[in-house]
Protein backbone atom coordinates (compact mmCIF):
# COMPACT_ATOMS: atom_id res chain seq x y z
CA UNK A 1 190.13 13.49 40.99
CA UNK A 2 186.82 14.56 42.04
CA UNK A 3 183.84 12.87 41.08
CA UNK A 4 180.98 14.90 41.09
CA UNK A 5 182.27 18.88 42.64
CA UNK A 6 184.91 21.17 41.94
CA UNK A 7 186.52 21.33 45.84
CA UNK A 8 188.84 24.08 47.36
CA UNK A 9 190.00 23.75 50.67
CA UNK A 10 190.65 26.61 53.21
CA UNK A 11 194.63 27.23 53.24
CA UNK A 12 194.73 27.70 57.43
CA UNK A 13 192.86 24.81 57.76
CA UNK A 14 195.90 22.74 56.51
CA UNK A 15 198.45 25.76 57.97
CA UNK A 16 199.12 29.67 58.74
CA UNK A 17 202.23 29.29 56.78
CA UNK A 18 201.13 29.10 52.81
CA UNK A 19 203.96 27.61 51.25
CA UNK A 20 203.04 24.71 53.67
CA UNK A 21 199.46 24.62 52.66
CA UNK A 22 199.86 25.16 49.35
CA UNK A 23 202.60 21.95 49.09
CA UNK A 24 199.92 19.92 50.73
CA UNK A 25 196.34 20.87 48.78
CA UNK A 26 198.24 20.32 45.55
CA UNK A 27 199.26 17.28 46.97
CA UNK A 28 195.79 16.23 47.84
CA UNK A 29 194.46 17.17 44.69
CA UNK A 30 193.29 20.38 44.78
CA UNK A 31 193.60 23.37 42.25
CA UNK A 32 191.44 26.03 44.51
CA UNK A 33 192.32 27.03 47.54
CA UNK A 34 190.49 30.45 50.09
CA UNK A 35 193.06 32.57 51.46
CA UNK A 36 192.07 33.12 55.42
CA UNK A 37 194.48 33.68 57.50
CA UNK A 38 198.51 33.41 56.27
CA UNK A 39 201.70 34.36 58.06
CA UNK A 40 199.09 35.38 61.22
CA UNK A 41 197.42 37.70 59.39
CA UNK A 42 194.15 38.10 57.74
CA UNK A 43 194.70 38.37 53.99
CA UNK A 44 193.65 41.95 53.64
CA UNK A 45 196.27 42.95 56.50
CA UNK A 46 198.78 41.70 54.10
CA UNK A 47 201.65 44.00 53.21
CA UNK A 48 202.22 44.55 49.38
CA UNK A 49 205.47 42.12 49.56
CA UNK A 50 203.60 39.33 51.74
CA UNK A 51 200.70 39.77 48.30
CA UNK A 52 204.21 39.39 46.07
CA UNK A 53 205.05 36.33 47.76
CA UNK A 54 201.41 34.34 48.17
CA UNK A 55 201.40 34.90 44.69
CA UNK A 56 204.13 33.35 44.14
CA UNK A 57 203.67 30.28 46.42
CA UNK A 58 200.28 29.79 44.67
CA UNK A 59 201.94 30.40 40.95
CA UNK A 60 204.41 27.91 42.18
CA UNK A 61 201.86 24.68 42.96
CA UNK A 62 199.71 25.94 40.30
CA UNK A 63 196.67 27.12 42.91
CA UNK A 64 194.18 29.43 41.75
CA UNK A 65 192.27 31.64 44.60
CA UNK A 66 188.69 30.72 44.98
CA UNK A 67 187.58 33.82 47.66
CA UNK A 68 188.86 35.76 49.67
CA UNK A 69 187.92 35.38 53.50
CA UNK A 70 187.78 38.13 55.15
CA UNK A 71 186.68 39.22 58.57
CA UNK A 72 184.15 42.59 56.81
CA UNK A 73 181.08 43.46 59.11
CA UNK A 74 181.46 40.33 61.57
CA UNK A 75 181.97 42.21 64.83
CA UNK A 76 179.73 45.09 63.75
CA UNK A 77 176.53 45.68 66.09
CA UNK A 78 174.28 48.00 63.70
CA UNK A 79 171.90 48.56 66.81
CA UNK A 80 173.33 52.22 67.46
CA UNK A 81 173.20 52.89 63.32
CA UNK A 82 170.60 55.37 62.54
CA UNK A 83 168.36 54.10 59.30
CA UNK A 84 169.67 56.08 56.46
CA UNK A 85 172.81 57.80 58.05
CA UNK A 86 175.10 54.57 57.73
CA UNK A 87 177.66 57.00 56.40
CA UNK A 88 177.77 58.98 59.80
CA UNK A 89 178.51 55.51 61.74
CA UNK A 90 181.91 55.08 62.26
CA UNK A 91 182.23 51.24 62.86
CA UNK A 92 180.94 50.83 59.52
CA UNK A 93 182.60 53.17 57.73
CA UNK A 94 185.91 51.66 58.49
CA UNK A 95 184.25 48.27 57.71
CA UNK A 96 183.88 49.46 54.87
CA UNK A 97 187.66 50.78 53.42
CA UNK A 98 187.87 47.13 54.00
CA UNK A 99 186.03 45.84 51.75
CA UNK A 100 187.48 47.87 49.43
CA UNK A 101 190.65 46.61 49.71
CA UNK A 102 189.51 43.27 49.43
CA UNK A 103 188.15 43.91 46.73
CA UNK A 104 191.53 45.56 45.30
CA UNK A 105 193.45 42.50 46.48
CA UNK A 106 191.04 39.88 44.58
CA UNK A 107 191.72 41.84 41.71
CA UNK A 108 195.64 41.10 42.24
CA UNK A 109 194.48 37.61 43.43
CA UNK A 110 192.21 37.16 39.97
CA UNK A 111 189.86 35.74 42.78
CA UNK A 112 185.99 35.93 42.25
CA UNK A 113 184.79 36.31 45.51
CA UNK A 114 185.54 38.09 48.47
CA UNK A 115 183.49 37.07 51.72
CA UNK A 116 181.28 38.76 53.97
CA UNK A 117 179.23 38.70 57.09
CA UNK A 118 175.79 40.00 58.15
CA UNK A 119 176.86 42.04 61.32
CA UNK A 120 176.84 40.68 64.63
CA UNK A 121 173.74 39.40 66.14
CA UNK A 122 172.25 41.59 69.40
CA UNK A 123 173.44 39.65 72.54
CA UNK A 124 175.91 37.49 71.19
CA UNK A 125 178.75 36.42 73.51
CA UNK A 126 182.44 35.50 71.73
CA UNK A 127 181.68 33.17 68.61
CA UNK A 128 177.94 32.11 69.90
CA UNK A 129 179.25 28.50 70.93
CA UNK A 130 177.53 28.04 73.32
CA UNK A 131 173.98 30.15 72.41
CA UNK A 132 170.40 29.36 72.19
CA UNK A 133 169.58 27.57 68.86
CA UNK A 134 166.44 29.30 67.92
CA UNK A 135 164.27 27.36 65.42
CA UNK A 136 166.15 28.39 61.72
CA UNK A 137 168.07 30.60 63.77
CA UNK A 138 165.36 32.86 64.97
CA UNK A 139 163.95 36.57 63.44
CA UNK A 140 165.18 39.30 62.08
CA UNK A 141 163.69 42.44 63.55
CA UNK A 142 162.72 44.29 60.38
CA UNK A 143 164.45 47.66 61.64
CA UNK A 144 167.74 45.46 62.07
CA UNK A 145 166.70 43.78 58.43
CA UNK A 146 166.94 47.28 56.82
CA UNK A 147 170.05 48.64 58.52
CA UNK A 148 171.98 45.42 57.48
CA UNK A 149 170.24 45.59 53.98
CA UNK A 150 171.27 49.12 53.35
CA UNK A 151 174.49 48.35 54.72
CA UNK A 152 174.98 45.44 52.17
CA UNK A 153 174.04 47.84 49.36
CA UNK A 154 176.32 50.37 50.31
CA UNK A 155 179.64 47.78 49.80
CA UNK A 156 177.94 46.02 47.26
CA UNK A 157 178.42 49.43 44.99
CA UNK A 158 182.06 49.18 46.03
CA UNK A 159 182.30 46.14 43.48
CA UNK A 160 179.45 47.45 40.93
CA UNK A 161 182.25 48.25 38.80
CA UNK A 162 184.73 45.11 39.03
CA UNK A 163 184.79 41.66 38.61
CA UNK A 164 184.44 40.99 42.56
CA UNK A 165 181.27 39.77 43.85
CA UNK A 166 180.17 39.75 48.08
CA UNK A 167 179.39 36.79 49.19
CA UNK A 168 177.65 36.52 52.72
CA UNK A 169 178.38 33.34 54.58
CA UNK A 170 175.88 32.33 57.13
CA UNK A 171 177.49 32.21 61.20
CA UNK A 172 176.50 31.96 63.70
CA UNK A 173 177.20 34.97 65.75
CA UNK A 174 175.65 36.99 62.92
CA UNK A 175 172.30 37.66 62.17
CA UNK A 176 172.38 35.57 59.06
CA UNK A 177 172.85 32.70 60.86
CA UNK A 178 170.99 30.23 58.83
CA UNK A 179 170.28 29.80 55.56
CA UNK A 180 166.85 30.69 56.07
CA UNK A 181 168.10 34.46 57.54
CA UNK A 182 171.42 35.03 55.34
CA UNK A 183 168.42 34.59 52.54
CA UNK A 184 166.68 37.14 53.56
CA UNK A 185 168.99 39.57 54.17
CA UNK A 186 170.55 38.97 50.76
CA UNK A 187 167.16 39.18 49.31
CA UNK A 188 165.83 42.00 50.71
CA UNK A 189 169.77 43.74 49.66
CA UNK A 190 168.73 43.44 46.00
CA UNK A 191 172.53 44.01 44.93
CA UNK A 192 173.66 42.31 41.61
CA UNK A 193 177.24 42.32 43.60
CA UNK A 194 176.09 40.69 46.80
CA UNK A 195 175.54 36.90 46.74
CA UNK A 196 175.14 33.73 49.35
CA UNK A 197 177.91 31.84 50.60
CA UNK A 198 176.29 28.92 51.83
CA UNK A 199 177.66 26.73 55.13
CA UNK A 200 175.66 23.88 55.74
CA UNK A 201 177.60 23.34 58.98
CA UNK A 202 177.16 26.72 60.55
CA UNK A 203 173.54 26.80 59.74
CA UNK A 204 173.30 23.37 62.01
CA UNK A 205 174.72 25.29 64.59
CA UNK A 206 172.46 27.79 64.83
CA UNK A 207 169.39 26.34 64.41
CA UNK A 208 168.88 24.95 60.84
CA UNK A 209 167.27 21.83 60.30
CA UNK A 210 167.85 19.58 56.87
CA UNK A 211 167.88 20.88 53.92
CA UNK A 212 165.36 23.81 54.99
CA UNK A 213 168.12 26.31 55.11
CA UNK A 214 169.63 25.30 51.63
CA UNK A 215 166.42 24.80 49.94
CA UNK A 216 166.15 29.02 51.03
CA UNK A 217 169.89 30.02 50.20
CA UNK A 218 169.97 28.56 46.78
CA UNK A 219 168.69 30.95 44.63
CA UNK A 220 171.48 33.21 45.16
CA UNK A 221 174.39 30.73 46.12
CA UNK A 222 177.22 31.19 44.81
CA UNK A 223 179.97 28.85 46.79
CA UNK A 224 179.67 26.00 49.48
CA UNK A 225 181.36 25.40 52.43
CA UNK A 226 181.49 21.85 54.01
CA UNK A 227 182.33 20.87 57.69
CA UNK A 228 180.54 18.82 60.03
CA UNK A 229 179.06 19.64 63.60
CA UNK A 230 177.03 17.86 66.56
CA UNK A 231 174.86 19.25 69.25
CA UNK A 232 176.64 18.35 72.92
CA UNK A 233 174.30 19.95 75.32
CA UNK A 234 171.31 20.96 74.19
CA UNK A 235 169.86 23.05 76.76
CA UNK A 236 172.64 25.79 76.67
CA UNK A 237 173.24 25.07 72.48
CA UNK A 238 177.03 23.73 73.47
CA UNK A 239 178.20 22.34 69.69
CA UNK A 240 181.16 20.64 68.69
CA UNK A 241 182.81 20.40 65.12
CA UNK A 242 183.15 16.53 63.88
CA UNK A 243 184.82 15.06 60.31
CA UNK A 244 182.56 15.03 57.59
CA UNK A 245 179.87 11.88 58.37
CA UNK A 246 180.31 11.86 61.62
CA UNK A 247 178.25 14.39 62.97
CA UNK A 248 174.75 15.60 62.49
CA UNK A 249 174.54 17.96 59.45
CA UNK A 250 173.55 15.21 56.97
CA UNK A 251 176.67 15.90 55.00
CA UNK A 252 175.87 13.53 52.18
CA UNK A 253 172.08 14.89 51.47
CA UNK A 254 173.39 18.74 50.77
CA UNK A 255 175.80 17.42 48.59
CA UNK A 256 173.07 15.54 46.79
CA UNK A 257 171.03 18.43 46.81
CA UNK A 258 173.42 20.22 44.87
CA UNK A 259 174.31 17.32 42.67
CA UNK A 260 170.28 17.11 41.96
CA UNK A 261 170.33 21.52 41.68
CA UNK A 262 173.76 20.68 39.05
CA UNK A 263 175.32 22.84 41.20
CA UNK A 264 178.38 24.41 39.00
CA UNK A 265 180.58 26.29 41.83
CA UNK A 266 183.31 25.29 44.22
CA UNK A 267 182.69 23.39 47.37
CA UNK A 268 185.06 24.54 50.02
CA UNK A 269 186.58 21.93 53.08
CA UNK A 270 186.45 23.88 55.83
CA UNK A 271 187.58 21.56 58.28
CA UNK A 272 187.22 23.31 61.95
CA UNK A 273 187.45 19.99 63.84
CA UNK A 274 190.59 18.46 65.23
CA UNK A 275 190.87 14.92 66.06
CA UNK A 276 192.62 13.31 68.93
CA UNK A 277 195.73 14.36 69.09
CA UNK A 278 196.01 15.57 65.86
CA UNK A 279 196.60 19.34 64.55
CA UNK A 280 195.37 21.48 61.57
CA UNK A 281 196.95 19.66 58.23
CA UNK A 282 196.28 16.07 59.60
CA UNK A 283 192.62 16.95 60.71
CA UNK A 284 191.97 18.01 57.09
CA UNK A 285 193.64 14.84 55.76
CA UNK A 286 191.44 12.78 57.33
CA UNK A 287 188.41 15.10 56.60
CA UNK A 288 189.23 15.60 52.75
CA UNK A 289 189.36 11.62 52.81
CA UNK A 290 185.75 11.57 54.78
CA UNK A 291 184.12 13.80 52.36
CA UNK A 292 185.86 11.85 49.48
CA UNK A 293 184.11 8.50 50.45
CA UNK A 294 180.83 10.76 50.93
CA UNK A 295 181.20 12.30 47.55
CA UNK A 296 182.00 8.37 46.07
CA UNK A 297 179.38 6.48 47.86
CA UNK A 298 177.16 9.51 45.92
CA UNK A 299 178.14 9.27 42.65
C-alpha cells in the first residue's frame, strides 16, 4: 500500500495486451491504471467490441481508468494555421473529431482525464531525442503562443459540457516542452476544461532544471507522471531513460514537492526505460519497486 500518493501505472508499460497488464498492476498493488496503447492500437482507435472487452478486463481486476492517453495535436505543426481561421485548417480539424471521441470514450471509461499535447515544435526531428536542450526548453514565439492557445480553446469547448477535462502533458517534441512552456500555454488558454499534466521526466529532457518547471506547472496540475532520464551527450542533447533514482531528474525532491503542495491526484509510473535484458512488464517491476523505496525513504 502506498504511503504517501495515490499511483497508476501506464497499462503498455507492463504490456500491449490488457488482460496481461491488468493481471499484473493489480498484482502490484495498483487500483488506477492509463489506457495507451492496447491490442496495438491507440485507445481511441478502439472498435466498440475491443471498448466491451477492456471494460471488462478492467471490471474483472477491479481497475478504474485514470486518463486516457491519447496521441491529440502531437504531430500537428500550427506554422501554416492562419490566426483565427483554425476551423479552415485541415490537420486540426481532424485533430480535433479526435478529441471528441476521446472524450466520448472516457465517458464509457468513467475516466476523468483525457490527454493532450501542445502541437509539434518547429524543426523537430522524430521524438526530439536527440535535440538541443534550450534553457527551460526555450520560447514560445507569441504568434505560435496564440495559434496553440486558440487551438486549446477550441477542444477545450468540446468537454465544456461533460465531465472530461484536457490535460496537456509536457514533451518534448512539442512546444510545451517544459513545465515552464506547457504553463504558459495552458495559461494563456484560459479554459476551465484544459489542465496540466505534469512529467517531471520529459521536462529534464528538454531543458528543465529542478523543481523550476514544477514550481510553474502547479497551479493548474492536475496528474503526475514519473520516469527517470539522464543526459548522454550533451552537445547534441542525446538522453537516455533510467529507473526511478538512478538518473538525473531528482525523482525524490518532486515527489516531496508535492507531498509539501498535499498534492491530492494520481501519480502515474511511466516507466520508458528497459534494463538489461529485460522487456516492458519486468522493467516496470523493478521501477514500481525503485519509486517504492523513494516514496518510503520520504515518508
Amino acid at each position: 500500500m502506498s504511503l504517501l500518493f495515490r499511483f497508476a501505472v501506464v497499462t503498455d508499460e507492463i504490456s500491449d495486451d490488457l488482460a496481461r497488464a491488468a493481471a499484473v498492476a493489480r498484482e502490484l498493488g495498483f487500483d488506477h491504471v492509463e489506457l495507451n496503447t492496447l491490442w496495438s492500437k491507440n485507445v481511441v482507435e478502439l472498435s466498440a467490441d475491443e471498448v466491451d472487452s477492456a471494460r471488462q478486463v478492467l471490471a474483472d481486476h477491479g481497475l478504474s481508468v485514470a486518463v486516457l492517453g491519447t496521441p491529440c495535436f502531437k504531430t500537428v505543426e500550427l506554422d501554416e494555421a492562419e490566426p483565427h481561421q483554425l476551423g479552415g485548417f485541415v490537420p486540426f480539424r481532424t485533430q480535433l473529431e479526435i478529441v471528441r471521441r476521446a472524450i466520448a470514450l472516457a465517458h464509457e471509461f468513467a475516466c476523468p482525464f483525457v490527454r493532450v499535447f501542445s502541437f509539434r515544435k518547429t524543426g523537430m526531428v522524430g521524438l526530439g531525442n536527440p535535440s538541443p536542450r534550450l534553457p527551460m526548453g526555450g520560447e514560445i514565439p507569441a504568434d505560435e503562443l496564440d495559434k496553440i492557445a486558440e487551438s486549446l480553446r477550441w477542444a477545450g469547448d468540446l468537454a465544456m459540457n461533460s465531465s472530461v477535462t484536457l490535460v496537456v502533458e509536457n514533451v518534448r517534441s512539442c512546444w510545451g516542452n517544459t513545465g515552464v512552456n506547457v504553463a504558459r500555454i495552458v495559461e494563456a488558454t484560459g479554459h476551465p476544461r484544459v489542465r496540466t499534466l505534469w512529467d517531471p521526466g520529459n521536462d529534464f529532457v528538454a531543458g528543465g532544471t529542478g523543481l523550476k518547471g514544477y514550481h510553474a506547472a502547479r497551479s493548474r496540475l492536475v496528474h503526475v507522471h514519473v520516469k527517470d532520464a539522464r543526459v548522454v551527450e550533451p552537445g547534441i542533447g542525446l538522453t537516455s531513460w533510467e529507473s526511478p533514482g538512478d538518473g538525473e531528474v531528482e525523482v525524490a525532491a518532486h515527489l516531496r514537492a508535492l507531498v509539501d503542495d498535499r498534492y491530492a491526484g494520481l501519480v502515474s509510473l511511466e516507466t520508458h526505460w528497459r534494463g538489461d535484458g529485460l522487456g516492458a512488464e519486468a522493467s516496470t517491476r523493478a521501477a514500481w519497486a525503485a519509486l517504492r523505496a523513494i516514496e518510503t525513504q520520504l515518508a
